[in-house]
C-alpha atoms as a PDB file:
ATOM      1  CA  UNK A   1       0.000   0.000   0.000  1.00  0.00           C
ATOM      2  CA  UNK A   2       1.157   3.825  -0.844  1.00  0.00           C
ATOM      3  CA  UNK A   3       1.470   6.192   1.250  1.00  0.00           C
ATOM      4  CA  UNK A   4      -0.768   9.326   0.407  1.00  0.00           C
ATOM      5  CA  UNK A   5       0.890  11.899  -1.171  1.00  0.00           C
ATOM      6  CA  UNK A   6       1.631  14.968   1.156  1.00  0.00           C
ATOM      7  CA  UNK A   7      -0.616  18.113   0.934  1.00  0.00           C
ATOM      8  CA  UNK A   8       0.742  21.503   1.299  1.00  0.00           C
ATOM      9  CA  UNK A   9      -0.502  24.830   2.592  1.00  0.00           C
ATOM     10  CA  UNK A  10       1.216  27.973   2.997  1.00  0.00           C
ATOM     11  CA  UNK A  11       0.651  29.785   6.036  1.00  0.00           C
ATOM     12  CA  UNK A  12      -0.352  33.098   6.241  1.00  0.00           C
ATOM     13  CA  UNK A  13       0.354  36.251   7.924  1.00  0.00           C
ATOM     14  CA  UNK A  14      -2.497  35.857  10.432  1.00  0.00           C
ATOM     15  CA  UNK A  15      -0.843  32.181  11.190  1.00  0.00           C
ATOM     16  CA  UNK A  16      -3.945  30.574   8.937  1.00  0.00           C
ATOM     17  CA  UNK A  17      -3.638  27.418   6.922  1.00  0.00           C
ATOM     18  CA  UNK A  18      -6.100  26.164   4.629  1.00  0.00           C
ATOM     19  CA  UNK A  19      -6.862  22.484   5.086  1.00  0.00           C
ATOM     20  CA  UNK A  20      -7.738  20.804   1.283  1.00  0.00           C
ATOM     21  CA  UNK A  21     -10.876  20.423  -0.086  1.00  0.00           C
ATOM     22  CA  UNK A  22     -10.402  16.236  -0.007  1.00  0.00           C
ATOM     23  CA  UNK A  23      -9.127  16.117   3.186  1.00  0.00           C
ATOM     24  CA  UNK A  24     -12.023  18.215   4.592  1.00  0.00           C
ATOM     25  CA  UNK A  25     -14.114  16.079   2.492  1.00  0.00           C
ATOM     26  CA  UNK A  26     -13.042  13.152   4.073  1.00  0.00           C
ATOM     27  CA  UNK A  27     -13.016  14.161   7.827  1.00  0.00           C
ATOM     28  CA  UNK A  28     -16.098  15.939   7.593  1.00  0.00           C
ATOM     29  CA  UNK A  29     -14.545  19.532   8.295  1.00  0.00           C
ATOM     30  CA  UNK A  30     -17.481  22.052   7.496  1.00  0.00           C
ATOM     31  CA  UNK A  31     -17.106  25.608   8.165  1.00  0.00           C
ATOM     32  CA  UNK A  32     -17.838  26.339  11.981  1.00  0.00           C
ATOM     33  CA  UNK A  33     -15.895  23.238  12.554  1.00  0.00           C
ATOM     34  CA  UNK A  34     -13.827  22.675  15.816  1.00  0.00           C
ATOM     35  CA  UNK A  35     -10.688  21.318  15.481  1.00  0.00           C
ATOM     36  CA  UNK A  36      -8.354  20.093  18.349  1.00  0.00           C
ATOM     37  CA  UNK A  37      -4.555  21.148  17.758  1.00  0.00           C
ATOM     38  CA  UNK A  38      -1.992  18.945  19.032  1.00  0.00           C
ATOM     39  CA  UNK A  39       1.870  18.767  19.247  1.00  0.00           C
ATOM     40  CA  UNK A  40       2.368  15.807  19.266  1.00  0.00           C
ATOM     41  CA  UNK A  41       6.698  14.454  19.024  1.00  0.00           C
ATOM     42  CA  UNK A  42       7.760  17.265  16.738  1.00  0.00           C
ATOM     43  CA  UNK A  43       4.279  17.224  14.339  1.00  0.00           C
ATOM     44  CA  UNK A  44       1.137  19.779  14.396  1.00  0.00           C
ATOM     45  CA  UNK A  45      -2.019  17.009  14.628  1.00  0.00           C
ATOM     46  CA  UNK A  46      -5.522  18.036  13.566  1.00  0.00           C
ATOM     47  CA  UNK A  47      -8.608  16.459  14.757  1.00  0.00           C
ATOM     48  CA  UNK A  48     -11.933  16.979  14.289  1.00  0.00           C
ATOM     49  CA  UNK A  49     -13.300  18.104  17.383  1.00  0.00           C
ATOM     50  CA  UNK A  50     -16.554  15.581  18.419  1.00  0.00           C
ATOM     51  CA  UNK A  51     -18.692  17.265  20.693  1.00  0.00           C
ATOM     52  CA  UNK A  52     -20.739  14.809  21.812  1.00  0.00           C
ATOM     53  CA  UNK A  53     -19.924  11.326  21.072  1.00  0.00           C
ATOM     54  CA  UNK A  54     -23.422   9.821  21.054  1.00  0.00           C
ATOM     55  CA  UNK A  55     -25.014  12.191  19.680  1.00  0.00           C
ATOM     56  CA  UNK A  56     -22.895  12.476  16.614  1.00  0.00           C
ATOM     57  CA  UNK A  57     -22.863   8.762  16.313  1.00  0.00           C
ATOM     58  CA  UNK A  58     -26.826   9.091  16.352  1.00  0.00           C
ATOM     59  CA  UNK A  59     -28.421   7.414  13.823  1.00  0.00           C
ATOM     60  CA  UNK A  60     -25.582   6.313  12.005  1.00  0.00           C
ATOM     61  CA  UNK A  61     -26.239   2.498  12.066  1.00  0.00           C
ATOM     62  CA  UNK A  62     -29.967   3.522  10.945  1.00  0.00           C
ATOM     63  CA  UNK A  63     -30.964   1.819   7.303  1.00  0.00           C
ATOM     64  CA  UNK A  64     -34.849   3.177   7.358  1.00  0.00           C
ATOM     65  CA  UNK A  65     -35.871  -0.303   7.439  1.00  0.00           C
ATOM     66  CA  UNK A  66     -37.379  -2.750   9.995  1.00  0.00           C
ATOM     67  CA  UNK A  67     -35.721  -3.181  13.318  1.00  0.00           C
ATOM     68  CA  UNK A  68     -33.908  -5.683  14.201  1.00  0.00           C
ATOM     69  CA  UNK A  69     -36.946  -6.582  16.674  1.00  0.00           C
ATOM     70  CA  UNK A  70     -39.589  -6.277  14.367  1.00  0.00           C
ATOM     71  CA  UNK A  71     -37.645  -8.239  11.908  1.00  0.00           C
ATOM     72  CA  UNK A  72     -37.438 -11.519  14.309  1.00  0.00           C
ATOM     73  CA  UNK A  73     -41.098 -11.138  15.325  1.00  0.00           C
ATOM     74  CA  UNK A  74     -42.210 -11.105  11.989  1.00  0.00           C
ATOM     75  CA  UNK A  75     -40.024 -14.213  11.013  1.00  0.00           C
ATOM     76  CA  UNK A  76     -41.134 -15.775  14.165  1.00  0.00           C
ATOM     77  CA  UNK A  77     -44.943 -15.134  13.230  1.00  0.00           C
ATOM     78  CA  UNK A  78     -43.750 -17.031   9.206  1.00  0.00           C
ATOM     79  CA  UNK A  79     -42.391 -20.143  11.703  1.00  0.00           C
ATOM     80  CA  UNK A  80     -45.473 -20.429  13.508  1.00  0.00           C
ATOM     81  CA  UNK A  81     -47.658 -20.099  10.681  1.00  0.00           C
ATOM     82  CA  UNK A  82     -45.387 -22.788   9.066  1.00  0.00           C
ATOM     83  CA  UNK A  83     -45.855 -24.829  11.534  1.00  0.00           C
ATOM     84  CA  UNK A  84     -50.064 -24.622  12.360  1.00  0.00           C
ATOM     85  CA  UNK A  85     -50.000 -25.537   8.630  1.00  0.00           C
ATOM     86  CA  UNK A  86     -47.672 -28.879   9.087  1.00  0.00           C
ATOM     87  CA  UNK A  87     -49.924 -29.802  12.312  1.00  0.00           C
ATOM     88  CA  UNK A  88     -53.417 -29.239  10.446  1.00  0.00           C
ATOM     89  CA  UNK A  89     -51.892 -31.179   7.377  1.00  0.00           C
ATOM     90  CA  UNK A  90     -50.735 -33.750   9.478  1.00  0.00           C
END
């Protein structure tokens, strides 16, 4: 696997950098975003700032289908069907 190839920035004279357009893309950096700066060995680190954990994770796993719940009840209403059917055919 390749490494990425490094993006560059130049830093202006109000100390900004701009971040690229993929890499915001990718990390979900809107406008209004926090980021946490870090120095971490000798490097500047980035990271999106999460405010709340659970609430941005909220929904995430969510398909707009059935629940898992209502999915098992309704196979476990087919099986018993299935199996009234084998008894009165019996």
């Amino acid at each position: 696997m390749t490494a990425a190839k490094p993006k560059r920035a130049k830093v202006s004279a109000k100390g900004w950098v701009v971040i690229p357009a993929p890499l915001r893309k990718k990390y979900g950096i809107e406008p209004g975003t926090t980021v946490e700066i870090k120095d971490a060995n000798g490097k500047i680190v980035l990271l999106p700032n999460v405010q709340n954990p659970v609430e941005e994770a909220y929904g995430m796993l969510a398909d707009g289908g059935l629940s898992l719940t209502e999915e098992l009840l309704a196979e476990r209403a087919k099986d018993l069907e299935r199996e009234e059917a084998k008894i009165r055919a019996g």
